[in-house]
N, C-alpha and C. Protein backbone atom coordinates (compact mmCIF):
# COMPACT_ATOMS: atom_id res chain seq x y z
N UNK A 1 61.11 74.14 87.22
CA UNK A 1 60.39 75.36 87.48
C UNK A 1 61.37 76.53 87.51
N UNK A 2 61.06 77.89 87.19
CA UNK A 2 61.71 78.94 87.14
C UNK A 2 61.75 79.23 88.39
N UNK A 3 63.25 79.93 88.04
CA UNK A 3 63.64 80.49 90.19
C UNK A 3 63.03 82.07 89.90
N UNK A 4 62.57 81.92 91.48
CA UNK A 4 61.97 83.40 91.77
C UNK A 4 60.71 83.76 91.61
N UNK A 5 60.08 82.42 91.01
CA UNK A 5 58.52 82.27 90.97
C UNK A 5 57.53 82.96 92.10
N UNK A 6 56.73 83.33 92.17
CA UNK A 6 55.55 83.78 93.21
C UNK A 6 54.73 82.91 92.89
N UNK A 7 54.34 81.55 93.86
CA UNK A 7 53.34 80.81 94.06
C UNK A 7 51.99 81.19 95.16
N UNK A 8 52.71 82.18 95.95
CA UNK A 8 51.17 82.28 96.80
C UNK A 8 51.82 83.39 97.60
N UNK A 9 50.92 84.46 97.66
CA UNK A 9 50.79 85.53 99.08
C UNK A 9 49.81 85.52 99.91
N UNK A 10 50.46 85.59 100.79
CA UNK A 10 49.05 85.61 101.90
C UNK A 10 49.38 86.45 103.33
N UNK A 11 48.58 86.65 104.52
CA UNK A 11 48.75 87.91 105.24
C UNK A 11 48.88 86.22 106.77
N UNK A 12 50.01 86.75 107.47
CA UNK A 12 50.09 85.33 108.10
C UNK A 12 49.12 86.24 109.42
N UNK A 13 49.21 85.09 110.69
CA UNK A 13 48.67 85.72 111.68
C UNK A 13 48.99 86.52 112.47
N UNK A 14 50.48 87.01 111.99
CA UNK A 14 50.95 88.12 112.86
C UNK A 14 50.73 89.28 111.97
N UNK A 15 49.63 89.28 111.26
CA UNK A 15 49.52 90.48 109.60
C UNK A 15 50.63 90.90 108.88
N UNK A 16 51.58 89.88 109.00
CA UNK A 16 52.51 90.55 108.11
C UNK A 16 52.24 89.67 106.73
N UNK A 17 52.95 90.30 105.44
CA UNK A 17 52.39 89.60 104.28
C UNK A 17 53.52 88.78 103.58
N UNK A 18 52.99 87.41 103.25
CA UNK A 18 54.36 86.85 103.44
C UNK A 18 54.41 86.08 101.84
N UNK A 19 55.45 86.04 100.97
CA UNK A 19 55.39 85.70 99.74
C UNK A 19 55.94 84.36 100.04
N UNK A 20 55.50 83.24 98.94
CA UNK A 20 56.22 81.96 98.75
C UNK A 20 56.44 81.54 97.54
N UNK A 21 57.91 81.45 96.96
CA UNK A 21 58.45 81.54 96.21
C UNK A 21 59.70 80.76 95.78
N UNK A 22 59.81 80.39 94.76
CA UNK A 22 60.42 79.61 94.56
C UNK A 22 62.41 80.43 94.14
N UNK A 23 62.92 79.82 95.12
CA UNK A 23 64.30 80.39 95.74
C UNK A 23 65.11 81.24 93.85
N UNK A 24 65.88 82.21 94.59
CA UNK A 24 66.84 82.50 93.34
C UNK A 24 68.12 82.99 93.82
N UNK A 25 69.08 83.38 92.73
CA UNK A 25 70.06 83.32 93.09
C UNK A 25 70.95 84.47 94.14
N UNK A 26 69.91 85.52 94.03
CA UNK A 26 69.53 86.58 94.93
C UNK A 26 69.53 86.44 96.31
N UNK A 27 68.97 84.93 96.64
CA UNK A 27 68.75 84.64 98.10
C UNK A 27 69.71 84.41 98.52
N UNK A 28 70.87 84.36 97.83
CA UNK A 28 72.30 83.79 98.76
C UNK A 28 72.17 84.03 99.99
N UNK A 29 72.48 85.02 100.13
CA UNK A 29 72.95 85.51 101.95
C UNK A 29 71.98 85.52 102.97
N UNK A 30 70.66 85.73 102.29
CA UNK A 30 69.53 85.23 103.26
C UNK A 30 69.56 83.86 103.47
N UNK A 31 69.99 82.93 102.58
CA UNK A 31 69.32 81.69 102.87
C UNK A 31 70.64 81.10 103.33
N UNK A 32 71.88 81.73 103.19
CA UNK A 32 72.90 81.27 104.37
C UNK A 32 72.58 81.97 105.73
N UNK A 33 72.17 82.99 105.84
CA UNK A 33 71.71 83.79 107.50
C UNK A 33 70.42 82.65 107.77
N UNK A 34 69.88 82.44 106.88
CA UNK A 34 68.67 81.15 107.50
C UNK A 34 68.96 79.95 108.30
N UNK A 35 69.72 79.34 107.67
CA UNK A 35 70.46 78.21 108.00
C UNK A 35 71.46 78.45 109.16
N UNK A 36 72.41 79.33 109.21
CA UNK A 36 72.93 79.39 110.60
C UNK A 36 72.20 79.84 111.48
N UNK A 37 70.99 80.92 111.41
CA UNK A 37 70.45 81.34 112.56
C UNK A 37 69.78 79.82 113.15
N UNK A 38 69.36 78.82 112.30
CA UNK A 38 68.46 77.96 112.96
C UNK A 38 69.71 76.97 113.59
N UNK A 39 70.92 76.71 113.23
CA UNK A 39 72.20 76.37 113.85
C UNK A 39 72.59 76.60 114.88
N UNK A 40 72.48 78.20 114.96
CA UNK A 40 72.95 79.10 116.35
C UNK A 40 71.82 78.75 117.29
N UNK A 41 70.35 78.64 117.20
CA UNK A 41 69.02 78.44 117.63
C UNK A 41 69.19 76.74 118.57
N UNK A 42 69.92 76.10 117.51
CA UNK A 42 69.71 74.80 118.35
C UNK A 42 68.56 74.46 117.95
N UNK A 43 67.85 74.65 116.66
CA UNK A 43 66.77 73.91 116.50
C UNK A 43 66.70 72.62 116.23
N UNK A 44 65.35 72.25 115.87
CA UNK A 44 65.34 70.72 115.49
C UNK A 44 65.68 69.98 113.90
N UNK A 45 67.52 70.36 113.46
CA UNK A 45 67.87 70.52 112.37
C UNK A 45 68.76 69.53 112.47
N UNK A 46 68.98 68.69 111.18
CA UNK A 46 69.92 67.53 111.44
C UNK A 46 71.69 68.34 111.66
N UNK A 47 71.65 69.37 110.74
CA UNK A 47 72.73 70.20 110.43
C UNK A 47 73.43 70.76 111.75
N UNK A 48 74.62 70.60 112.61
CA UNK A 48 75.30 71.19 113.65
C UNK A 48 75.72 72.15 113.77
N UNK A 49 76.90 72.53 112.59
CA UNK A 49 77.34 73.75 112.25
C UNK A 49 77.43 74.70 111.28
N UNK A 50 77.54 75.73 111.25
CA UNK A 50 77.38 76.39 110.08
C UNK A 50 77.64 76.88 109.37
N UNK A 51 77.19 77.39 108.21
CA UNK A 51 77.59 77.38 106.70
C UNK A 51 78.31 78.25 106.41
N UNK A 52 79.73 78.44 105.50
CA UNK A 52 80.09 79.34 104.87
C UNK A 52 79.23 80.06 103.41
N UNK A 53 79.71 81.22 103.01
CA UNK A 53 79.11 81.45 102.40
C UNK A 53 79.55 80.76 100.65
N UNK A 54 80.87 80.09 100.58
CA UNK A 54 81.27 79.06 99.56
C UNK A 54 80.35 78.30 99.60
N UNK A 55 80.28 77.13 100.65
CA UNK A 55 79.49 76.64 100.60
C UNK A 55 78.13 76.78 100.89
N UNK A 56 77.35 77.59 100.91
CA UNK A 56 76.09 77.70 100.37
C UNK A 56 75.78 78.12 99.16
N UNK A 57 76.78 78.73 98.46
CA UNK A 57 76.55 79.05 97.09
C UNK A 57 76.66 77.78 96.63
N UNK A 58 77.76 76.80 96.61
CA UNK A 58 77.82 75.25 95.80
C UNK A 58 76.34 74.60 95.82
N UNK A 59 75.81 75.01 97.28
CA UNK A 59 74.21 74.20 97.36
C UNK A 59 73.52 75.15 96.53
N UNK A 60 73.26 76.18 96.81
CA UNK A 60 72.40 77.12 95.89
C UNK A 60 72.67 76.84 94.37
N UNK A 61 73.67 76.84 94.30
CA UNK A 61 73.98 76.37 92.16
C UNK A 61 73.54 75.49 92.07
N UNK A 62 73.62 74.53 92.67
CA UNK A 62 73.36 72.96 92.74
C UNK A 62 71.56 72.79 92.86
N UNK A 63 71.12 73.31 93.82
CA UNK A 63 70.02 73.35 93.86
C UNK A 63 69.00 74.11 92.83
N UNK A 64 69.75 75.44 92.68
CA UNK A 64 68.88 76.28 91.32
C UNK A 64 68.41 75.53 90.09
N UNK A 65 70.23 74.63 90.02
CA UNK A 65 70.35 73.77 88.38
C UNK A 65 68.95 72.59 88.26
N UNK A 66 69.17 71.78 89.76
CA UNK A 66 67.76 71.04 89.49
C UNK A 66 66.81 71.50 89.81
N UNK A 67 66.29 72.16 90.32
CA UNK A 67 65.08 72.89 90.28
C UNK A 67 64.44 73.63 89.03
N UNK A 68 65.23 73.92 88.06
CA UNK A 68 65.03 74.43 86.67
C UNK A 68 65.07 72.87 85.73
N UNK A 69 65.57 72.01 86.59
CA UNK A 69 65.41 70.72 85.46
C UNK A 69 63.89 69.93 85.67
N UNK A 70 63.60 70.40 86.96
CA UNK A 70 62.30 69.76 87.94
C UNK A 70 62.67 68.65 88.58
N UNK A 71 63.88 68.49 89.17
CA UNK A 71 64.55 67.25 89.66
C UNK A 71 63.61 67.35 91.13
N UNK A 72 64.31 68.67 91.58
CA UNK A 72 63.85 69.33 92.73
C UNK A 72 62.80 70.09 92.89
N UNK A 73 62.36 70.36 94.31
CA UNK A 73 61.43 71.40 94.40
C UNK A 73 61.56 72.04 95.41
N UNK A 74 61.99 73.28 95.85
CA UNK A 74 62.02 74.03 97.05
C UNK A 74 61.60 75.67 96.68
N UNK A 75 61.37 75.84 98.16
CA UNK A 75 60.53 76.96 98.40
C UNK A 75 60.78 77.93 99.62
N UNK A 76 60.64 79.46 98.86
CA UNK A 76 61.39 79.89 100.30
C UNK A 76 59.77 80.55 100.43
N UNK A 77 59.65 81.24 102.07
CA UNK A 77 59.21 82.31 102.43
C UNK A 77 59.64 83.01 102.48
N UNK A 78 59.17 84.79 102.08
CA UNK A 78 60.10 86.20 102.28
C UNK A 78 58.82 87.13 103.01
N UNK A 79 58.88 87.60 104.01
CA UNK A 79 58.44 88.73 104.59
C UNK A 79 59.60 89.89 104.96
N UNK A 80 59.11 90.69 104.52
CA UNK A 80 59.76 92.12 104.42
C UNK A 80 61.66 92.02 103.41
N UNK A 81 60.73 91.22 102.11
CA UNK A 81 62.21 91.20 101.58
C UNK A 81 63.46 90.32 102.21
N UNK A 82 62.80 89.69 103.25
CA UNK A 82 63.81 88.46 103.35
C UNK A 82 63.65 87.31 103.59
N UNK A 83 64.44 85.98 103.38
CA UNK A 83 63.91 84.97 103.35
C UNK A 83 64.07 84.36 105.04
N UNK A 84 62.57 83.73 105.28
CA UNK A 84 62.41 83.63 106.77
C UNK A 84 62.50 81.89 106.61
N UNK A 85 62.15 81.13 105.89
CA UNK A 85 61.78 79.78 105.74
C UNK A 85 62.19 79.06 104.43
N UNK A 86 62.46 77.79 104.76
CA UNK A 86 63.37 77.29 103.20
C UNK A 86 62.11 75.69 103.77
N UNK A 87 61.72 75.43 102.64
CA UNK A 87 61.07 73.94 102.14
C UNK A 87 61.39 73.29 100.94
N UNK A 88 61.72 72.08 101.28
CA UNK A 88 62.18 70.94 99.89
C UNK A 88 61.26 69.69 100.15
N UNK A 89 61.03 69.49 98.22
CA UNK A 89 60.71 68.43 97.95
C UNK A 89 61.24 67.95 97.07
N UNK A 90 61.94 66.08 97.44
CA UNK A 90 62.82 65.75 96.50
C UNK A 90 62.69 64.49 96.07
N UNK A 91 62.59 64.06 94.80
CA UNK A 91 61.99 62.73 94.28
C UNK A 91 63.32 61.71 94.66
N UNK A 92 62.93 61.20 95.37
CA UNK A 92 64.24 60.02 95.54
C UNK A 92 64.21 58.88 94.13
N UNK A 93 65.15 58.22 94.24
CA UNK A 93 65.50 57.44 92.99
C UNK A 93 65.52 56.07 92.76
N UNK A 94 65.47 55.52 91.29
CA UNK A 94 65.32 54.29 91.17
C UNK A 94 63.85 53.85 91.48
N UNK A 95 64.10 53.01 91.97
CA UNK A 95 62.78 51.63 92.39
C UNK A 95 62.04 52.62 94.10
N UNK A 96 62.63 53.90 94.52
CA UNK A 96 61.85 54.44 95.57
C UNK A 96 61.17 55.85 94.43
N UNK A 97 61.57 56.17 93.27
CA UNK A 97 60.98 56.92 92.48
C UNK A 97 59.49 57.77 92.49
N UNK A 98 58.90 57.17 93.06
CA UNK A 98 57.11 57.49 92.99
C UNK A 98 57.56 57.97 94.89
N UNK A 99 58.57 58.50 95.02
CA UNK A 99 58.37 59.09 96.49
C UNK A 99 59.05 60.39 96.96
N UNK A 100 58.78 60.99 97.47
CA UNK A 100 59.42 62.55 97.37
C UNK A 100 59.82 62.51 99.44
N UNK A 101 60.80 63.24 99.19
CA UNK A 101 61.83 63.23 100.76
C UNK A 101 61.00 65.15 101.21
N UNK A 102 60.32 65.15 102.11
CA UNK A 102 60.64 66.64 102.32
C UNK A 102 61.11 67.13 103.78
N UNK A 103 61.36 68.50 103.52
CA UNK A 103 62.18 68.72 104.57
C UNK A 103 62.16 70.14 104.48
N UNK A 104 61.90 71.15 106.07
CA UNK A 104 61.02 72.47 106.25
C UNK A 104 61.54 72.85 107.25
N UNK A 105 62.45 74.15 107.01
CA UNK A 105 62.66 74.86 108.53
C UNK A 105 62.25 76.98 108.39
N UNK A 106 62.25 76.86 109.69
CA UNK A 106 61.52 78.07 109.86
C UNK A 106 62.12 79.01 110.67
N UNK A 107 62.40 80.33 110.57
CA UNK A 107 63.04 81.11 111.45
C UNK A 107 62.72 81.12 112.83
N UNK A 108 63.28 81.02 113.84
CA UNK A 108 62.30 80.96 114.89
C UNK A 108 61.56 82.18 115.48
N UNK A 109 61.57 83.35 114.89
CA UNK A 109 60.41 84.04 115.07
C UNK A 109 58.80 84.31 114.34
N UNK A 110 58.82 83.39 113.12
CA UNK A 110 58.18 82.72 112.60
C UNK A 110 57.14 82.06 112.27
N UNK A 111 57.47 81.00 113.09
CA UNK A 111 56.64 79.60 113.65
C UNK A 111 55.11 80.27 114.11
N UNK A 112 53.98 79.34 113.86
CA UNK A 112 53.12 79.15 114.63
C UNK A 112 52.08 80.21 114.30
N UNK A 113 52.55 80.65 112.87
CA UNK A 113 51.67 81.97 112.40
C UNK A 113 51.29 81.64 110.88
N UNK A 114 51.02 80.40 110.46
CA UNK A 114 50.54 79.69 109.88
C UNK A 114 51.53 79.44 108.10
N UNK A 115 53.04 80.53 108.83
CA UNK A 115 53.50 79.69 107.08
C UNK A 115 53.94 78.59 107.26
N UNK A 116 54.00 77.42 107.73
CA UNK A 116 54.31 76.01 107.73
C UNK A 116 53.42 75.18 107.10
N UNK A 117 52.14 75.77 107.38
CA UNK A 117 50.90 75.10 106.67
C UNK A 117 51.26 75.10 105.35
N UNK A 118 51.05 77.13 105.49
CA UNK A 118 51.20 76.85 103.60
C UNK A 118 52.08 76.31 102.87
N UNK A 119 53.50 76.21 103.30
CA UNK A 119 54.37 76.18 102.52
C UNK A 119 54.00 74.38 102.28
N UNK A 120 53.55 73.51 103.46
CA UNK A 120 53.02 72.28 103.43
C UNK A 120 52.31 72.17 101.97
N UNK A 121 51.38 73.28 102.24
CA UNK A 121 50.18 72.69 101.01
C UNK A 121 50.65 72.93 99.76
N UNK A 122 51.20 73.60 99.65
CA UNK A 122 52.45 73.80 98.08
C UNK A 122 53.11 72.91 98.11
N UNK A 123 53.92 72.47 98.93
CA UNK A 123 55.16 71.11 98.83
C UNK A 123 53.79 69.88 98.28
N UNK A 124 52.98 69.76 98.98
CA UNK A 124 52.02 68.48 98.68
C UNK A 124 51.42 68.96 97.36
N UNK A 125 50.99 69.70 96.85
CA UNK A 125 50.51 69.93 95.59
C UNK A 125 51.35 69.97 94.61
N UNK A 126 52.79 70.19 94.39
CA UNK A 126 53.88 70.21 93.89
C UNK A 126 54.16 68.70 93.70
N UNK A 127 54.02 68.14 94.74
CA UNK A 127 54.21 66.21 94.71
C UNK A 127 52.98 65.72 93.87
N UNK A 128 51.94 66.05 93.75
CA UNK A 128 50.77 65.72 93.29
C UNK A 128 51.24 65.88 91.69
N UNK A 129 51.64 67.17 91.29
CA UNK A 129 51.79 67.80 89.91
C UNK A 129 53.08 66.78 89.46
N UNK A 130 53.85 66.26 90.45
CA UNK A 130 55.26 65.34 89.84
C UNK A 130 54.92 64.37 89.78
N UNK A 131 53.79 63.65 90.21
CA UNK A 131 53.22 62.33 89.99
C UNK A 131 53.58 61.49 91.12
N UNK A 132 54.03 62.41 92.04
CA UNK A 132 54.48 61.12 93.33
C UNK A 132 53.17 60.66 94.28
N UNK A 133 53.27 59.32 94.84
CA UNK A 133 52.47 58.62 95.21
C UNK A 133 52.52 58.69 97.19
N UNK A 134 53.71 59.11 97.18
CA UNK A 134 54.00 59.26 98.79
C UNK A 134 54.70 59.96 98.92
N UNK A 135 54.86 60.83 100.12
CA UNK A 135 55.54 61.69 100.92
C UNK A 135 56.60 61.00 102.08
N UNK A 136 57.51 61.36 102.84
CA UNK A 136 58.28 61.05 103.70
C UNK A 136 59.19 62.28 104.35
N UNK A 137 58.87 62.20 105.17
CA UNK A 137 60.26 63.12 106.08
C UNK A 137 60.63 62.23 107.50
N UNK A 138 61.15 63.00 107.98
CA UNK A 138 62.07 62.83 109.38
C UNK A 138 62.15 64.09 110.04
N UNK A 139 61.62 63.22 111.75
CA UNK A 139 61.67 64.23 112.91
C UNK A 139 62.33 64.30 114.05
N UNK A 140 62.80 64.90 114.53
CA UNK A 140 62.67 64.67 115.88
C UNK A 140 61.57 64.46 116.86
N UNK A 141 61.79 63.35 117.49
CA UNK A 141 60.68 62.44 118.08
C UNK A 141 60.10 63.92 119.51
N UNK A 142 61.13 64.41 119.39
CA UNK A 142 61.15 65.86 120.97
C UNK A 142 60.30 67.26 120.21
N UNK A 143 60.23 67.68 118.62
CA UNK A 143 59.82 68.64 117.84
C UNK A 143 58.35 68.36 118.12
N UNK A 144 57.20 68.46 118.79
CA UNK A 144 56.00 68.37 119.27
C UNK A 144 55.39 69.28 117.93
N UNK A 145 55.95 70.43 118.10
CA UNK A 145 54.91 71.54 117.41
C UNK A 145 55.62 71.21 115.65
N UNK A 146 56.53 70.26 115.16
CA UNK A 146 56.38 70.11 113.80
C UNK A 146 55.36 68.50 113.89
N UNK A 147 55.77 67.99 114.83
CA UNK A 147 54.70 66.65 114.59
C UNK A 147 52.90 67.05 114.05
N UNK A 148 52.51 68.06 115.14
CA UNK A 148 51.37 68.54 115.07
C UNK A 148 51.23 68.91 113.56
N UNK A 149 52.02 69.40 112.96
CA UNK A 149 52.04 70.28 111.55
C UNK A 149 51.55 69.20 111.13
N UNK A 150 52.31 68.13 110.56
CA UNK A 150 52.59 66.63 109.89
C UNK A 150 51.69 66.25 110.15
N UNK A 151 50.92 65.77 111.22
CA UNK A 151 49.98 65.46 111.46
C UNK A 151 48.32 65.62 110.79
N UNK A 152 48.38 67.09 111.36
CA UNK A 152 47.67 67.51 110.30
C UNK A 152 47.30 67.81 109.25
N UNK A 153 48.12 67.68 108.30
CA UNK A 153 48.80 68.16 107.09
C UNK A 153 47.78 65.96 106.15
N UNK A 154 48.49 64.67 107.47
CA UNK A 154 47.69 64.19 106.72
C UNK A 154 48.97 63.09 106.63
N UNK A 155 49.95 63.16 107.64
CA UNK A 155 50.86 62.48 107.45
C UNK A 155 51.31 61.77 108.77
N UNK A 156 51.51 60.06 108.53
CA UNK A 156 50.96 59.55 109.99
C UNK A 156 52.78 58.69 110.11
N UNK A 157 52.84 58.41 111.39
CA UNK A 157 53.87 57.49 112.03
C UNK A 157 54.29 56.27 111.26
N UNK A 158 55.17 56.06 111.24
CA UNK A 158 55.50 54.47 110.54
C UNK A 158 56.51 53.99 110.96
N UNK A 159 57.20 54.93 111.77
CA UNK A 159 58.46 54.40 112.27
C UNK A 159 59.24 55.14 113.20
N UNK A 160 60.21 54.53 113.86
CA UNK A 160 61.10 55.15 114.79
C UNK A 160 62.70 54.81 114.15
N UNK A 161 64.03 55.49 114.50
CA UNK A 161 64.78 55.03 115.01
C UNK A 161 65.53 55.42 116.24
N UNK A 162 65.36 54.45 117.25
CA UNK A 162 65.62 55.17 118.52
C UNK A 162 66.75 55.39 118.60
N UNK A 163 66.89 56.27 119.29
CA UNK A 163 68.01 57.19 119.66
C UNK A 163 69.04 57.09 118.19
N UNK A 164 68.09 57.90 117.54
CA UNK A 164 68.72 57.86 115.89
C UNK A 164 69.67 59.12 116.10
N UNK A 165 69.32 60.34 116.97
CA UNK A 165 70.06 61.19 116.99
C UNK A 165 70.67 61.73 118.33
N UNK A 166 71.97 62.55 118.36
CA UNK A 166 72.47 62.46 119.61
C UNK A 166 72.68 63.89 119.69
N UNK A 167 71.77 64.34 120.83
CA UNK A 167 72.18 66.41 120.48
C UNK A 167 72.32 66.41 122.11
N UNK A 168 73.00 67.29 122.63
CA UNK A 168 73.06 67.75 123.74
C UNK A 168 73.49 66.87 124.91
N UNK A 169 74.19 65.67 124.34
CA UNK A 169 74.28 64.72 125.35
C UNK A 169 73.03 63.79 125.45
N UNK A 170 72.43 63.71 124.74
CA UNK A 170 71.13 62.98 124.90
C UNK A 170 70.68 62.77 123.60
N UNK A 171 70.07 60.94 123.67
CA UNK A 171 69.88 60.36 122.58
C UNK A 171 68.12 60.88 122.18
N UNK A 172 67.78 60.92 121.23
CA UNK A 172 66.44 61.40 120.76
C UNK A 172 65.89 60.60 119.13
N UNK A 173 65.33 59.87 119.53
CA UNK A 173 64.30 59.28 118.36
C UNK A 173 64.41 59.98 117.22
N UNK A 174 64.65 59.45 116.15
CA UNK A 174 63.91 60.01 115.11
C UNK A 174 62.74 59.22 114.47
N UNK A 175 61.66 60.38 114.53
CA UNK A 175 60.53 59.98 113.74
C UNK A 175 59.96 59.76 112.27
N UNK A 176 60.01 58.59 111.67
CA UNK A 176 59.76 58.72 110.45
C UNK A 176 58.14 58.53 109.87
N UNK A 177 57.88 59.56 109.34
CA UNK A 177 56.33 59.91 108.76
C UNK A 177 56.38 60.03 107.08
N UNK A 178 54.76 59.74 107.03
CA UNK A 178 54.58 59.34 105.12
C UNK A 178 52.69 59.40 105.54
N UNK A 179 52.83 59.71 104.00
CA UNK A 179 51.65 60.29 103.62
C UNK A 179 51.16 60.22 102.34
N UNK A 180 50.86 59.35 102.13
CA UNK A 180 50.33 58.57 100.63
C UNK A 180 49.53 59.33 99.56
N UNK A 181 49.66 60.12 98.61
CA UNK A 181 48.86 60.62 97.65
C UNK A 181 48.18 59.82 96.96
N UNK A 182 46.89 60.78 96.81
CA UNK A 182 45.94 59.74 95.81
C UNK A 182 45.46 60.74 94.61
């Protein structure tokens, strides 16, 4: 897919109007300020520390290149010209092939004003258009308000690994969820 695409606008619930779009090379510095703010935040991100701007360009090249091959699929949100939210969908390989990995974070002022949905229903329609048969991500078993998302979205429990992750001095589940296309 071409970078910089406009797949969907819409007016979220805080009325601001929020584009979803498929990332370009433009986004550099937003989508490195993305990633550390949710770093600095302590969110529910596997990632600890944060990014230089070298290395986010190596991911951004890297990521642009397959995303123009259709290896990949990711998606940013931009309200007011900047990018607030980054979503991936990624066909894993071999004999797991017919299954796509995704993975969605959100600025934390953000949340809870319905772009998680959308960017959901694009990532799942995007899997539909690649021919994949199932979905999969990983949670934190403590992230309540992304379970709810997942949930609803149509995507159920299948697994744990306990105390898969260790933040703050304290061990925390990770949750693994899937969601079967038909």
């Amino acid at each position: 897919m071409k970078s910089g695409k406009i797949l969907h606008r819409f007016t979220a619930k805080n009325r601001r109007d929020v584009y979803l779009r498929t990332p370009k090379w433009e986004d550099l510095d937003d989508l490195m300020d993305h990633v550390n703010s949710l770093v600095e935040e302590g969110a529910n991100i596997t990632r600890n520390q944060k990014v230089t701007r070298d290395q986010e360009a190596d991911w951004l090249g890297t990521m642009l290149a397959r995303l123009e091959k259709g290896e990949k699929f990711d998606l940013v949100a931009e309200v007011d010209g900047k990018v607030i939210a980054l979503a991936e969908l990624q066909r894993k390989k071999g004999y797991s092939s017919h299954v796509g990995g995704l993975a969605i974070g959100i600025r934390k002022n953000y949340r809870d004003i319905g772009i998680g949905t959308r960017l959901m229903k694009i990532l799942i329609s995007e899997a539909k258009t690649m021919s994949l048969k199932m979905l999969t991500l990983e949670v934190y078993a403590t992230n309540k308000r992304a379970i709810h998302l997942y949930e609803k979205m149509g995507f159920k429990e299948t697994g744990r690994i306990p105390k898969g992750l260790f933040r703050n001095g304290k061990y925390i589940d990770e949750v693994i969820m899937v969601k079967e296309l038909t």
